[in-house]
PDB file of N, CA and C in Angstrom:
ATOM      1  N   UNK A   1     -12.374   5.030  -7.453  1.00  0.00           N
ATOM      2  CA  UNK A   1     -11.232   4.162  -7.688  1.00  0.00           C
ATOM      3  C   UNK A   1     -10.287   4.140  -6.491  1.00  0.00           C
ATOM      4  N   UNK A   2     -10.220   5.198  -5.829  1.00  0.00           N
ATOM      5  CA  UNK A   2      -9.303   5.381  -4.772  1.00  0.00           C
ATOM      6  C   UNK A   2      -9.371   4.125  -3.621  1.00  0.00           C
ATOM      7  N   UNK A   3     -10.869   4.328  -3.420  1.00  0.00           N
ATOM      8  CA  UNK A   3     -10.990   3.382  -2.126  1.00  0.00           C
ATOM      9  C   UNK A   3     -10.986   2.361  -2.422  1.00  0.00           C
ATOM     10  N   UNK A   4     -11.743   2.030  -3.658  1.00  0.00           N
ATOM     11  CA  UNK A   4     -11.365   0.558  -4.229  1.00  0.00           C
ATOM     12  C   UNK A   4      -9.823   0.125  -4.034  1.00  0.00           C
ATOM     13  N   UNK A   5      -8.694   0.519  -4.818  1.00  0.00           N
ATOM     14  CA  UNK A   5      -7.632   0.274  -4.538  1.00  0.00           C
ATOM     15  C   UNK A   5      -7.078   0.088  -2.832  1.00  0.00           C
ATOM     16  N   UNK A   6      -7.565   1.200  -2.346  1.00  0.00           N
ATOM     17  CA  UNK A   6      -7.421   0.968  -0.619  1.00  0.00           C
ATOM     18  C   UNK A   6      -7.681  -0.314  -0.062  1.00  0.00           C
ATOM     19  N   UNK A   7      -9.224  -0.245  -0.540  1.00  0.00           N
ATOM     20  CA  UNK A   7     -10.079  -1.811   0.247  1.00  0.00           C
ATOM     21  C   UNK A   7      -9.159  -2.508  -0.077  1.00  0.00           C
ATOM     22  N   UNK A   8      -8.596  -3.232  -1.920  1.00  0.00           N
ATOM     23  CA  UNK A   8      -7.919  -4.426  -1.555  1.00  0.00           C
ATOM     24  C   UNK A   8      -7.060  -4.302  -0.968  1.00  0.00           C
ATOM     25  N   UNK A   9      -5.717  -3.114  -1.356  1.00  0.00           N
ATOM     26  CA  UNK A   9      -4.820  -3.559   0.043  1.00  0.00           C
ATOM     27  C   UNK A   9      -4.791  -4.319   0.593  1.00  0.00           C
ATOM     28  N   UNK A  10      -5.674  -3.332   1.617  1.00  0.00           N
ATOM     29  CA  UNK A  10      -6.242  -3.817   3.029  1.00  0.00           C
ATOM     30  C   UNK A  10      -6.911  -4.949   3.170  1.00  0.00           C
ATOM     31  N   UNK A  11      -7.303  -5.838   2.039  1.00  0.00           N
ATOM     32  CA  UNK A  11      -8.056  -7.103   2.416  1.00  0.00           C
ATOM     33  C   UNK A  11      -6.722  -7.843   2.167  1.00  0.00           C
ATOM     34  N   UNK A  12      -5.803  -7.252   0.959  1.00  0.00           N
ATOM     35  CA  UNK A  12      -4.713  -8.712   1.177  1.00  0.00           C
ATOM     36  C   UNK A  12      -3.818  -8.375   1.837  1.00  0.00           C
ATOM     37  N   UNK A  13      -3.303  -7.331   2.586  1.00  0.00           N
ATOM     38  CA  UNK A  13      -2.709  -7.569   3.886  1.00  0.00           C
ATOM     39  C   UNK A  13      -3.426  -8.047   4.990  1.00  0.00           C
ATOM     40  N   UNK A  14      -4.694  -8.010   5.436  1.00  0.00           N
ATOM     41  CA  UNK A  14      -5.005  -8.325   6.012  1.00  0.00           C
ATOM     42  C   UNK A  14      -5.105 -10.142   6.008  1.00  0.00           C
ATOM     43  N   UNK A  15      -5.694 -10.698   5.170  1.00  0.00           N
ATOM     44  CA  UNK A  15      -5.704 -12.079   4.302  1.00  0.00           C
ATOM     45  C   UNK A  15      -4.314 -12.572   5.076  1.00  0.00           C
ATOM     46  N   UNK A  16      -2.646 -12.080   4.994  1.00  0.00           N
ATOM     47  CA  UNK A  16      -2.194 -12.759   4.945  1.00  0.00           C
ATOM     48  C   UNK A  16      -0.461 -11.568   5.488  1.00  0.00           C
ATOM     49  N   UNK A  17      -0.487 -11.041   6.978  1.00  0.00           N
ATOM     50  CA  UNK A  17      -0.080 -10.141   6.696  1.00  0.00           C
ATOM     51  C   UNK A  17       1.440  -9.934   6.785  1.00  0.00           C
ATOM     52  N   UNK A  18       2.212 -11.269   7.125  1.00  0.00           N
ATOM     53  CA  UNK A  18       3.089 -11.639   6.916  1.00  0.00           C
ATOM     54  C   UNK A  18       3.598 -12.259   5.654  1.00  0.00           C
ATOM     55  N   UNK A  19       3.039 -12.244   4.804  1.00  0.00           N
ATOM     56  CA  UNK A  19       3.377 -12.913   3.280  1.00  0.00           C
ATOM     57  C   UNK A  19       4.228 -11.574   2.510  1.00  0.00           C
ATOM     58  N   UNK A  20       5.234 -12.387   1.478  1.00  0.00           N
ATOM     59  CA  UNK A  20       6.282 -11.254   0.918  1.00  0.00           C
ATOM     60  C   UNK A  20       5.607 -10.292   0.082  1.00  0.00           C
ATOM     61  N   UNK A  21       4.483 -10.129  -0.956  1.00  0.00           N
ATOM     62  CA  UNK A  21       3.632  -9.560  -0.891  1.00  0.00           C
ATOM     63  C   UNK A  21       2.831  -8.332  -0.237  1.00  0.00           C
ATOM     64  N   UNK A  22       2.180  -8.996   0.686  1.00  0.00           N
ATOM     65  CA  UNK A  22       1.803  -7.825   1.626  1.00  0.00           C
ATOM     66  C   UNK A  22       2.794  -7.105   2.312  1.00  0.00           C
ATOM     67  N   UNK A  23       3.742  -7.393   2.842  1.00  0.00           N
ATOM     68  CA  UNK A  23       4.824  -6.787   2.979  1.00  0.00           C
ATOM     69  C   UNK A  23       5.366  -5.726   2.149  1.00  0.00           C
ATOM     70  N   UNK A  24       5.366  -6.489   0.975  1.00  0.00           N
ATOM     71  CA  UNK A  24       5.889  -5.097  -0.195  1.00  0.00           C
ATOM     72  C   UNK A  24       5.329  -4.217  -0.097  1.00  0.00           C
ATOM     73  N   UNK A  25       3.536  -4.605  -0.726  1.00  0.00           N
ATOM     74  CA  UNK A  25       2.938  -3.111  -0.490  1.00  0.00           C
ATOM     75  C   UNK A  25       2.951  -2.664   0.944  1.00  0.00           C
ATOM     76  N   UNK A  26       2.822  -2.830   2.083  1.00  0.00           N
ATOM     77  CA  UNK A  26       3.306  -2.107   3.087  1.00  0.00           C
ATOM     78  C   UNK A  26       4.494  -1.299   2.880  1.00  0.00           C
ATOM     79  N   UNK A  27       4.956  -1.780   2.533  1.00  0.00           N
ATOM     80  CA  UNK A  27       6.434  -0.809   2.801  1.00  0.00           C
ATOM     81  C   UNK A  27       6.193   0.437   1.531  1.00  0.00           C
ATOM     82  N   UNK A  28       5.250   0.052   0.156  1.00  0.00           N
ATOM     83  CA  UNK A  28       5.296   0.744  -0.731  1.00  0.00           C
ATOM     84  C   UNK A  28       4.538   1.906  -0.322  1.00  0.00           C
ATOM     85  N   UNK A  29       3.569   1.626   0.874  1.00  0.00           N
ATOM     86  CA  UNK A  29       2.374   2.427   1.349  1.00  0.00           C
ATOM     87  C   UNK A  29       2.882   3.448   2.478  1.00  0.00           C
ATOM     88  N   UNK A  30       3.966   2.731   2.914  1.00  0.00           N
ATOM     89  CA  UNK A  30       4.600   3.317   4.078  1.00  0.00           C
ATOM     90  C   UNK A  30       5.503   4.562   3.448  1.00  0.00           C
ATOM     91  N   UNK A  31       6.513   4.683   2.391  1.00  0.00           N
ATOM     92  CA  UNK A  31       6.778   5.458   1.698  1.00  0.00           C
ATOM     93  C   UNK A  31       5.879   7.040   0.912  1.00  0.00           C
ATOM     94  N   UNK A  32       4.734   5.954   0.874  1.00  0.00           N
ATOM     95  CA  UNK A  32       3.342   6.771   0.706  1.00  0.00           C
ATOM     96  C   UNK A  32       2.941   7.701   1.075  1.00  0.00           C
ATOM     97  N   UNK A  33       3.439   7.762   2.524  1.00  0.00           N
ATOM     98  CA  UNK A  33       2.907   9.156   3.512  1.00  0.00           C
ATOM     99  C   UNK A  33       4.463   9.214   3.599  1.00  0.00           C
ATOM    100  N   UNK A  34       5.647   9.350   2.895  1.00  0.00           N
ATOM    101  CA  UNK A  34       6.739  10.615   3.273  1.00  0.00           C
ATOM    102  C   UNK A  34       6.347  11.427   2.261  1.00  0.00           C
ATOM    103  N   UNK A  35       5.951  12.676   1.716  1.00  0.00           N
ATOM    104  CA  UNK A  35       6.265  13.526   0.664  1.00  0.00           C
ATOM    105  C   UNK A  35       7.833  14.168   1.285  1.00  0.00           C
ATOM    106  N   UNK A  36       8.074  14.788   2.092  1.00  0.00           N
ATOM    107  CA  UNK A  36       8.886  15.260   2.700  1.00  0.00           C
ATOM    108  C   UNK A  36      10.629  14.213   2.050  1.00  0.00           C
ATOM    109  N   UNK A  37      10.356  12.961   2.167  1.00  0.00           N
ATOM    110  CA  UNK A  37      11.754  11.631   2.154  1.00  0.00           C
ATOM    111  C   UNK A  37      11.308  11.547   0.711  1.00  0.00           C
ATOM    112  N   UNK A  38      10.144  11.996   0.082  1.00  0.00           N
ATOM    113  CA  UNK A  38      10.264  11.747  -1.922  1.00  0.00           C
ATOM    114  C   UNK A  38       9.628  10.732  -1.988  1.00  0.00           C
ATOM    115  N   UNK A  39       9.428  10.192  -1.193  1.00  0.00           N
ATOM    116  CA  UNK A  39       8.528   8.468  -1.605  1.00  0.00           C
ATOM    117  C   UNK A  39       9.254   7.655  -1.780  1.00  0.00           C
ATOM    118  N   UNK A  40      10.178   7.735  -1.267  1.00  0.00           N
ATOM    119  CA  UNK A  40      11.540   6.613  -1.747  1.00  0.00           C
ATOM    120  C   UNK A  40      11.336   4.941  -1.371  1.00  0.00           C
ATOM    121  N   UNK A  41      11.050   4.588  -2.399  1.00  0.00           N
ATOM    122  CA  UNK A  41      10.391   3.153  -2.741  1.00  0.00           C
ATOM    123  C   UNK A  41      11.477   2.394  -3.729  1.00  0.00           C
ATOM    124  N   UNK A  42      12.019   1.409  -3.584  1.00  0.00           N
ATOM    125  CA  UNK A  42      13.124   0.808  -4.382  1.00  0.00           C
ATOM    126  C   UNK A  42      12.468  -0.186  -5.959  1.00  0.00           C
ATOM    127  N   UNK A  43      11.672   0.532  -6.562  1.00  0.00           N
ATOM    128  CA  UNK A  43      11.317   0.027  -8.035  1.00  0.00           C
ATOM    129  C   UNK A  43      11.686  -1.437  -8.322  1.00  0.00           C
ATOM    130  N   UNK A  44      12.720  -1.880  -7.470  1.00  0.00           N
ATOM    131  CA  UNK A  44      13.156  -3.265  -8.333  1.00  0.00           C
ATOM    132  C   UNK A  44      12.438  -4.641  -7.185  1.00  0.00           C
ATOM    133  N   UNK A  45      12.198  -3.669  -6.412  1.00  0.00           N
ATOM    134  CA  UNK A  45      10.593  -4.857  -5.590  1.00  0.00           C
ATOM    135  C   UNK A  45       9.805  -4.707  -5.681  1.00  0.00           C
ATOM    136  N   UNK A  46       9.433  -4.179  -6.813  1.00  0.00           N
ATOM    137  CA  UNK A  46       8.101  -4.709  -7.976  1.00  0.00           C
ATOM    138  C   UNK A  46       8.691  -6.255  -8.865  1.00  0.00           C
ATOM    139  N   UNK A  47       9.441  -6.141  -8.746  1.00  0.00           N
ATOM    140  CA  UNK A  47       9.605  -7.873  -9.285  1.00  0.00           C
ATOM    141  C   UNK A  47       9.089  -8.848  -8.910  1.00  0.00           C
ATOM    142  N   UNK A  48       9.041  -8.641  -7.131  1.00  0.00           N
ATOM    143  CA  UNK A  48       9.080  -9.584  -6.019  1.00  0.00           C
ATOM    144  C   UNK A  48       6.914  -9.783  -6.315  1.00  0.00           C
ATOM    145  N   UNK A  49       6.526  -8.609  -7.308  1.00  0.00           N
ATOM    146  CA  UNK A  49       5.298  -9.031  -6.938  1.00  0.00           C
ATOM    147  C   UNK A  49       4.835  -9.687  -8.408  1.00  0.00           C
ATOM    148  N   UNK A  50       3.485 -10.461  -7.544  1.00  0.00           N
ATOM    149  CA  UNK A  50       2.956 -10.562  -9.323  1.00  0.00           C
ATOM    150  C   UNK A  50       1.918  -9.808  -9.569  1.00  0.00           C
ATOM    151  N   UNK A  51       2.220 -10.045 -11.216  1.00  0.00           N
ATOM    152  CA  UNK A  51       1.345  -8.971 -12.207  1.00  0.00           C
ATOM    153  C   UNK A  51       0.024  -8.504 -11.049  1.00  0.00           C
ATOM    154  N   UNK A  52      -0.671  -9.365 -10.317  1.00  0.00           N
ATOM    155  CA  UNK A  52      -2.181  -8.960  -9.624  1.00  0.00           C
ATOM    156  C   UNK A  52      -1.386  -7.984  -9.148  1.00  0.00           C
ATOM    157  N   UNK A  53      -0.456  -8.168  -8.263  1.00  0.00           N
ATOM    158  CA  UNK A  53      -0.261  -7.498  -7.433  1.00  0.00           C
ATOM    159  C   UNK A  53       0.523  -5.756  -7.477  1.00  0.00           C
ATOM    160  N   UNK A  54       1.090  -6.256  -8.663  1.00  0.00           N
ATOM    161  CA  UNK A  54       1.695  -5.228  -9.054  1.00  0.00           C
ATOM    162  C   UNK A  54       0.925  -4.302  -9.610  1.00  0.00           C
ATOM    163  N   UNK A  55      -0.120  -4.487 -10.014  1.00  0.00           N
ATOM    164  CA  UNK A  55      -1.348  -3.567 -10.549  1.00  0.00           C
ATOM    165  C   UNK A  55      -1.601  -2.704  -9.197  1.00  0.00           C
ATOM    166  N   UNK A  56      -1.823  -3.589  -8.441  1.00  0.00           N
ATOM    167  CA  UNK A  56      -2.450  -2.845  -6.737  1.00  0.00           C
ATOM    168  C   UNK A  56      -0.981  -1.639  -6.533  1.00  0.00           C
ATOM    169  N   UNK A  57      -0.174  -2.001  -6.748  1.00  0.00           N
ATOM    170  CA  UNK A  57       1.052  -1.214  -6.348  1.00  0.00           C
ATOM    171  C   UNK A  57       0.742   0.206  -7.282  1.00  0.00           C
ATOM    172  N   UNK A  58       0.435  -0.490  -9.104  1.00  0.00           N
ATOM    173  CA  UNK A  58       0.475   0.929  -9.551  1.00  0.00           C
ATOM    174  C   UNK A  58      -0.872   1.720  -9.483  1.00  0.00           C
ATOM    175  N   UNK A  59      -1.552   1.185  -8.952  1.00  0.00           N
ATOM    176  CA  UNK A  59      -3.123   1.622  -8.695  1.00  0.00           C
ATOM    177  C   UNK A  59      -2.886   2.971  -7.130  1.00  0.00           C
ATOM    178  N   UNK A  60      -1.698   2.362  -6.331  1.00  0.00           N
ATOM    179  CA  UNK A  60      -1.488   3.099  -5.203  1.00  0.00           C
ATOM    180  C   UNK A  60      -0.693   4.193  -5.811  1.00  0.00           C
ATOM    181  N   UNK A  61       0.097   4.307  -6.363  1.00  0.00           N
ATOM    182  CA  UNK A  61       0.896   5.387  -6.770  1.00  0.00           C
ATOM    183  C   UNK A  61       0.373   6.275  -7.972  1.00  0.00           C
ATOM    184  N   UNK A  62      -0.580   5.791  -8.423  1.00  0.00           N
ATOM    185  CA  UNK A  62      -1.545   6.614  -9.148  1.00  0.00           C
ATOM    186  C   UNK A  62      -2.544   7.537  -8.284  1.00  0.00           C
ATOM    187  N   UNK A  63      -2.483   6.934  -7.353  1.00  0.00           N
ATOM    188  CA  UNK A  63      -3.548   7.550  -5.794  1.00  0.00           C
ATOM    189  C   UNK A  63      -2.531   8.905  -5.440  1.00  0.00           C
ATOM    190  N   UNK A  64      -1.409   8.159  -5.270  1.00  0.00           N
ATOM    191  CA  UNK A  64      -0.741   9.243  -4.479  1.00  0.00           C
ATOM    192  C   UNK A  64      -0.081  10.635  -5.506  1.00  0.00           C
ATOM    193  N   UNK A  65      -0.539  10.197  -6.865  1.00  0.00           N
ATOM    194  CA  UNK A  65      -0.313  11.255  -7.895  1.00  0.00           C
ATOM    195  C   UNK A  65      -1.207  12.392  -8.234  1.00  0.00           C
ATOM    196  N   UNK A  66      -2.603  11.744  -7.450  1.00  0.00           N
ATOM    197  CA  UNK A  66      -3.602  12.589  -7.477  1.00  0.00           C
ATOM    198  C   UNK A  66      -4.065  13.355  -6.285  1.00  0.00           C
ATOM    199  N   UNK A  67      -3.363  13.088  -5.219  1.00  0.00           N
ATOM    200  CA  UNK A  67      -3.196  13.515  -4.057  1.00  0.00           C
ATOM    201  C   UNK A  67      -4.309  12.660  -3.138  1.00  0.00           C
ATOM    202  N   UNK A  68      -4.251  11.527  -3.156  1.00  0.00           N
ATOM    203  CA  UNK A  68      -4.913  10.362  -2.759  1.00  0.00           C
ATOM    204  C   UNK A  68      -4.367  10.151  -1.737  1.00  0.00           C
ATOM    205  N   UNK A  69      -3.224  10.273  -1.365  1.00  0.00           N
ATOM    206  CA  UNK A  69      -2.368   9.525  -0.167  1.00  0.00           C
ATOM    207  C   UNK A  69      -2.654  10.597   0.860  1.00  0.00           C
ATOM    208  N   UNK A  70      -3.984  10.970   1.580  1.00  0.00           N
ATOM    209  CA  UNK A  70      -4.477  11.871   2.489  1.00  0.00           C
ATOM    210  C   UNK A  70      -5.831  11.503   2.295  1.00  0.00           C
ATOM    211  N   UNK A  71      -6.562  12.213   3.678  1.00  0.00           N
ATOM    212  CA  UNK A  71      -7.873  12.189   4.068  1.00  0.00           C
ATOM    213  C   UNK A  71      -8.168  11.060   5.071  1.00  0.00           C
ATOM    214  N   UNK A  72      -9.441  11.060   5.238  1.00  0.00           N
ATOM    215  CA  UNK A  72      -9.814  10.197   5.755  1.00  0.00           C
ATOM    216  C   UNK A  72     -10.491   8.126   5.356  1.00  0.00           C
ATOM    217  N   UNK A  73     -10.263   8.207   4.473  1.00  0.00           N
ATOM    218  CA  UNK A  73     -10.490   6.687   3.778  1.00  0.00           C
ATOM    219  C   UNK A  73      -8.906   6.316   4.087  1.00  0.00           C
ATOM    220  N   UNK A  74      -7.713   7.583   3.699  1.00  0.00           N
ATOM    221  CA  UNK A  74      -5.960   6.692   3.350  1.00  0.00           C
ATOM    222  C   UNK A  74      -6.105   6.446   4.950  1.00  0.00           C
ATOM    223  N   UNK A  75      -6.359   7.457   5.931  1.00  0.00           N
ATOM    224  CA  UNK A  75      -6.018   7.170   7.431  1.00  0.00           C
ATOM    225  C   UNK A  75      -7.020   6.197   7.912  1.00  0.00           C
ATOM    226  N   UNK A  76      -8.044   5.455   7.532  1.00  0.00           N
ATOM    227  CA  UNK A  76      -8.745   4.320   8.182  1.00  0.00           C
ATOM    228  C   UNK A  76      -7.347   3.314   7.359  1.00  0.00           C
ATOM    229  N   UNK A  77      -7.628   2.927   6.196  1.00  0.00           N
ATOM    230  CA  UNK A  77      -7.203   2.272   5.201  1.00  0.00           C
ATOM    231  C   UNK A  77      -5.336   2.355   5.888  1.00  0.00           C
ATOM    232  N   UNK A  78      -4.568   2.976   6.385  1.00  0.00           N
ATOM    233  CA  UNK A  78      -3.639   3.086   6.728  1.00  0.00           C
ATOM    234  C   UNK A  78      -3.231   2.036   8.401  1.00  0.00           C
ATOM    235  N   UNK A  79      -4.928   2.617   9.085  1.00  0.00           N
ATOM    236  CA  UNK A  79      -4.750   1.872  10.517  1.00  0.00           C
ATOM    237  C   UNK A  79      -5.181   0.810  10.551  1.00  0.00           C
ATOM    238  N   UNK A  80      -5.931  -0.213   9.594  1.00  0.00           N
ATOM    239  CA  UNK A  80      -6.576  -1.320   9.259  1.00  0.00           C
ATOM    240  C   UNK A  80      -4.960  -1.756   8.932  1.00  0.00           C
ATOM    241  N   UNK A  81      -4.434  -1.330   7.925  1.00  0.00           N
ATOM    242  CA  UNK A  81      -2.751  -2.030   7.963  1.00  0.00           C
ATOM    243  C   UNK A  81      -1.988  -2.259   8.937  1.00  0.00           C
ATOM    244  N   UNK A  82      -1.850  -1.105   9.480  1.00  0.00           N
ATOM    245  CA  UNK A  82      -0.717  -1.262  10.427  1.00  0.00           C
ATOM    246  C   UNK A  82      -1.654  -2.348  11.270  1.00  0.00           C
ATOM    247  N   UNK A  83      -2.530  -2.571  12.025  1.00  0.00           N
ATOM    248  CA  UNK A  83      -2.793  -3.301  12.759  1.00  0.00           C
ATOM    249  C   UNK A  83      -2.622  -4.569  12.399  1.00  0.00           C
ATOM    250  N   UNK A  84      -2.958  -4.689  10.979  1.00  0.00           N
ATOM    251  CA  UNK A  84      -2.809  -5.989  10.567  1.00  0.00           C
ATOM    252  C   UNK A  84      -1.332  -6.717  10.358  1.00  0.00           C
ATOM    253  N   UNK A  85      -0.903  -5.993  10.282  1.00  0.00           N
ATOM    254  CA  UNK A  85       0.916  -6.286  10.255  1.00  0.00           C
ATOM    255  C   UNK A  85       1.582  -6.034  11.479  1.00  0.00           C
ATOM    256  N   UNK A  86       1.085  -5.164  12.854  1.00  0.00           N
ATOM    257  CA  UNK A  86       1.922  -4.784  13.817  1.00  0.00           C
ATOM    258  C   UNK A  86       1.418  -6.180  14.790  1.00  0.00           C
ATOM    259  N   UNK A  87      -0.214  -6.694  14.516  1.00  0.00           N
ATOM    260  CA  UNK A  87      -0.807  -7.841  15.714  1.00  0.00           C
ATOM    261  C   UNK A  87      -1.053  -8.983  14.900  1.00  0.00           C
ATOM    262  N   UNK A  88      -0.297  -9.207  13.447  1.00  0.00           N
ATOM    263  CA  UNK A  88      -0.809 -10.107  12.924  1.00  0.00           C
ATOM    264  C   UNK A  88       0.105 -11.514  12.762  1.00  0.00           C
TER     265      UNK A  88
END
């Protein structure tokens, strides 16, 4: 389930990686790797997504409850993002 959730991400940021959307989960993913800052993610931009999307959001934070948000699939799955949002 883990990588599943990863792959899409990463296919709909990639898809589109300036859209408000992909953006969100970026930023939700980016929070992802602070344990240290708490994960501090602002709950009320889950509004901004829809239901699809918002599933992907709680599909990620179910990851990171199981200690998902590490290894090597989150760090491919992490640099496939950023690239797609830093050159996209």
């Amino acid at each position: 389930m883990a990588e599943d959730v990863l792959q899409q991400v990463v296919e709909l940021i990639k898809a589109n990686p300036h859209a408000g959307a992909s953006l969100n989960i970026y930023a939700l993913i980016s929070t992802l790797k602070m344990e240290k800052g708490g994960y501090m993610y602002m709950l009320r931009k889950l509004r901004d997504l829809s239901p699809e999307h918002r599933q992907l959001a709680y599909g990620l934070m179910e990851l990171m409850a199981g200690n998902g948000n590490q290894g090597a699939a989150w760090e491919q799955a992490l640099e496939a993002m950023d690239s797609a949002v830093k050159g996209g």
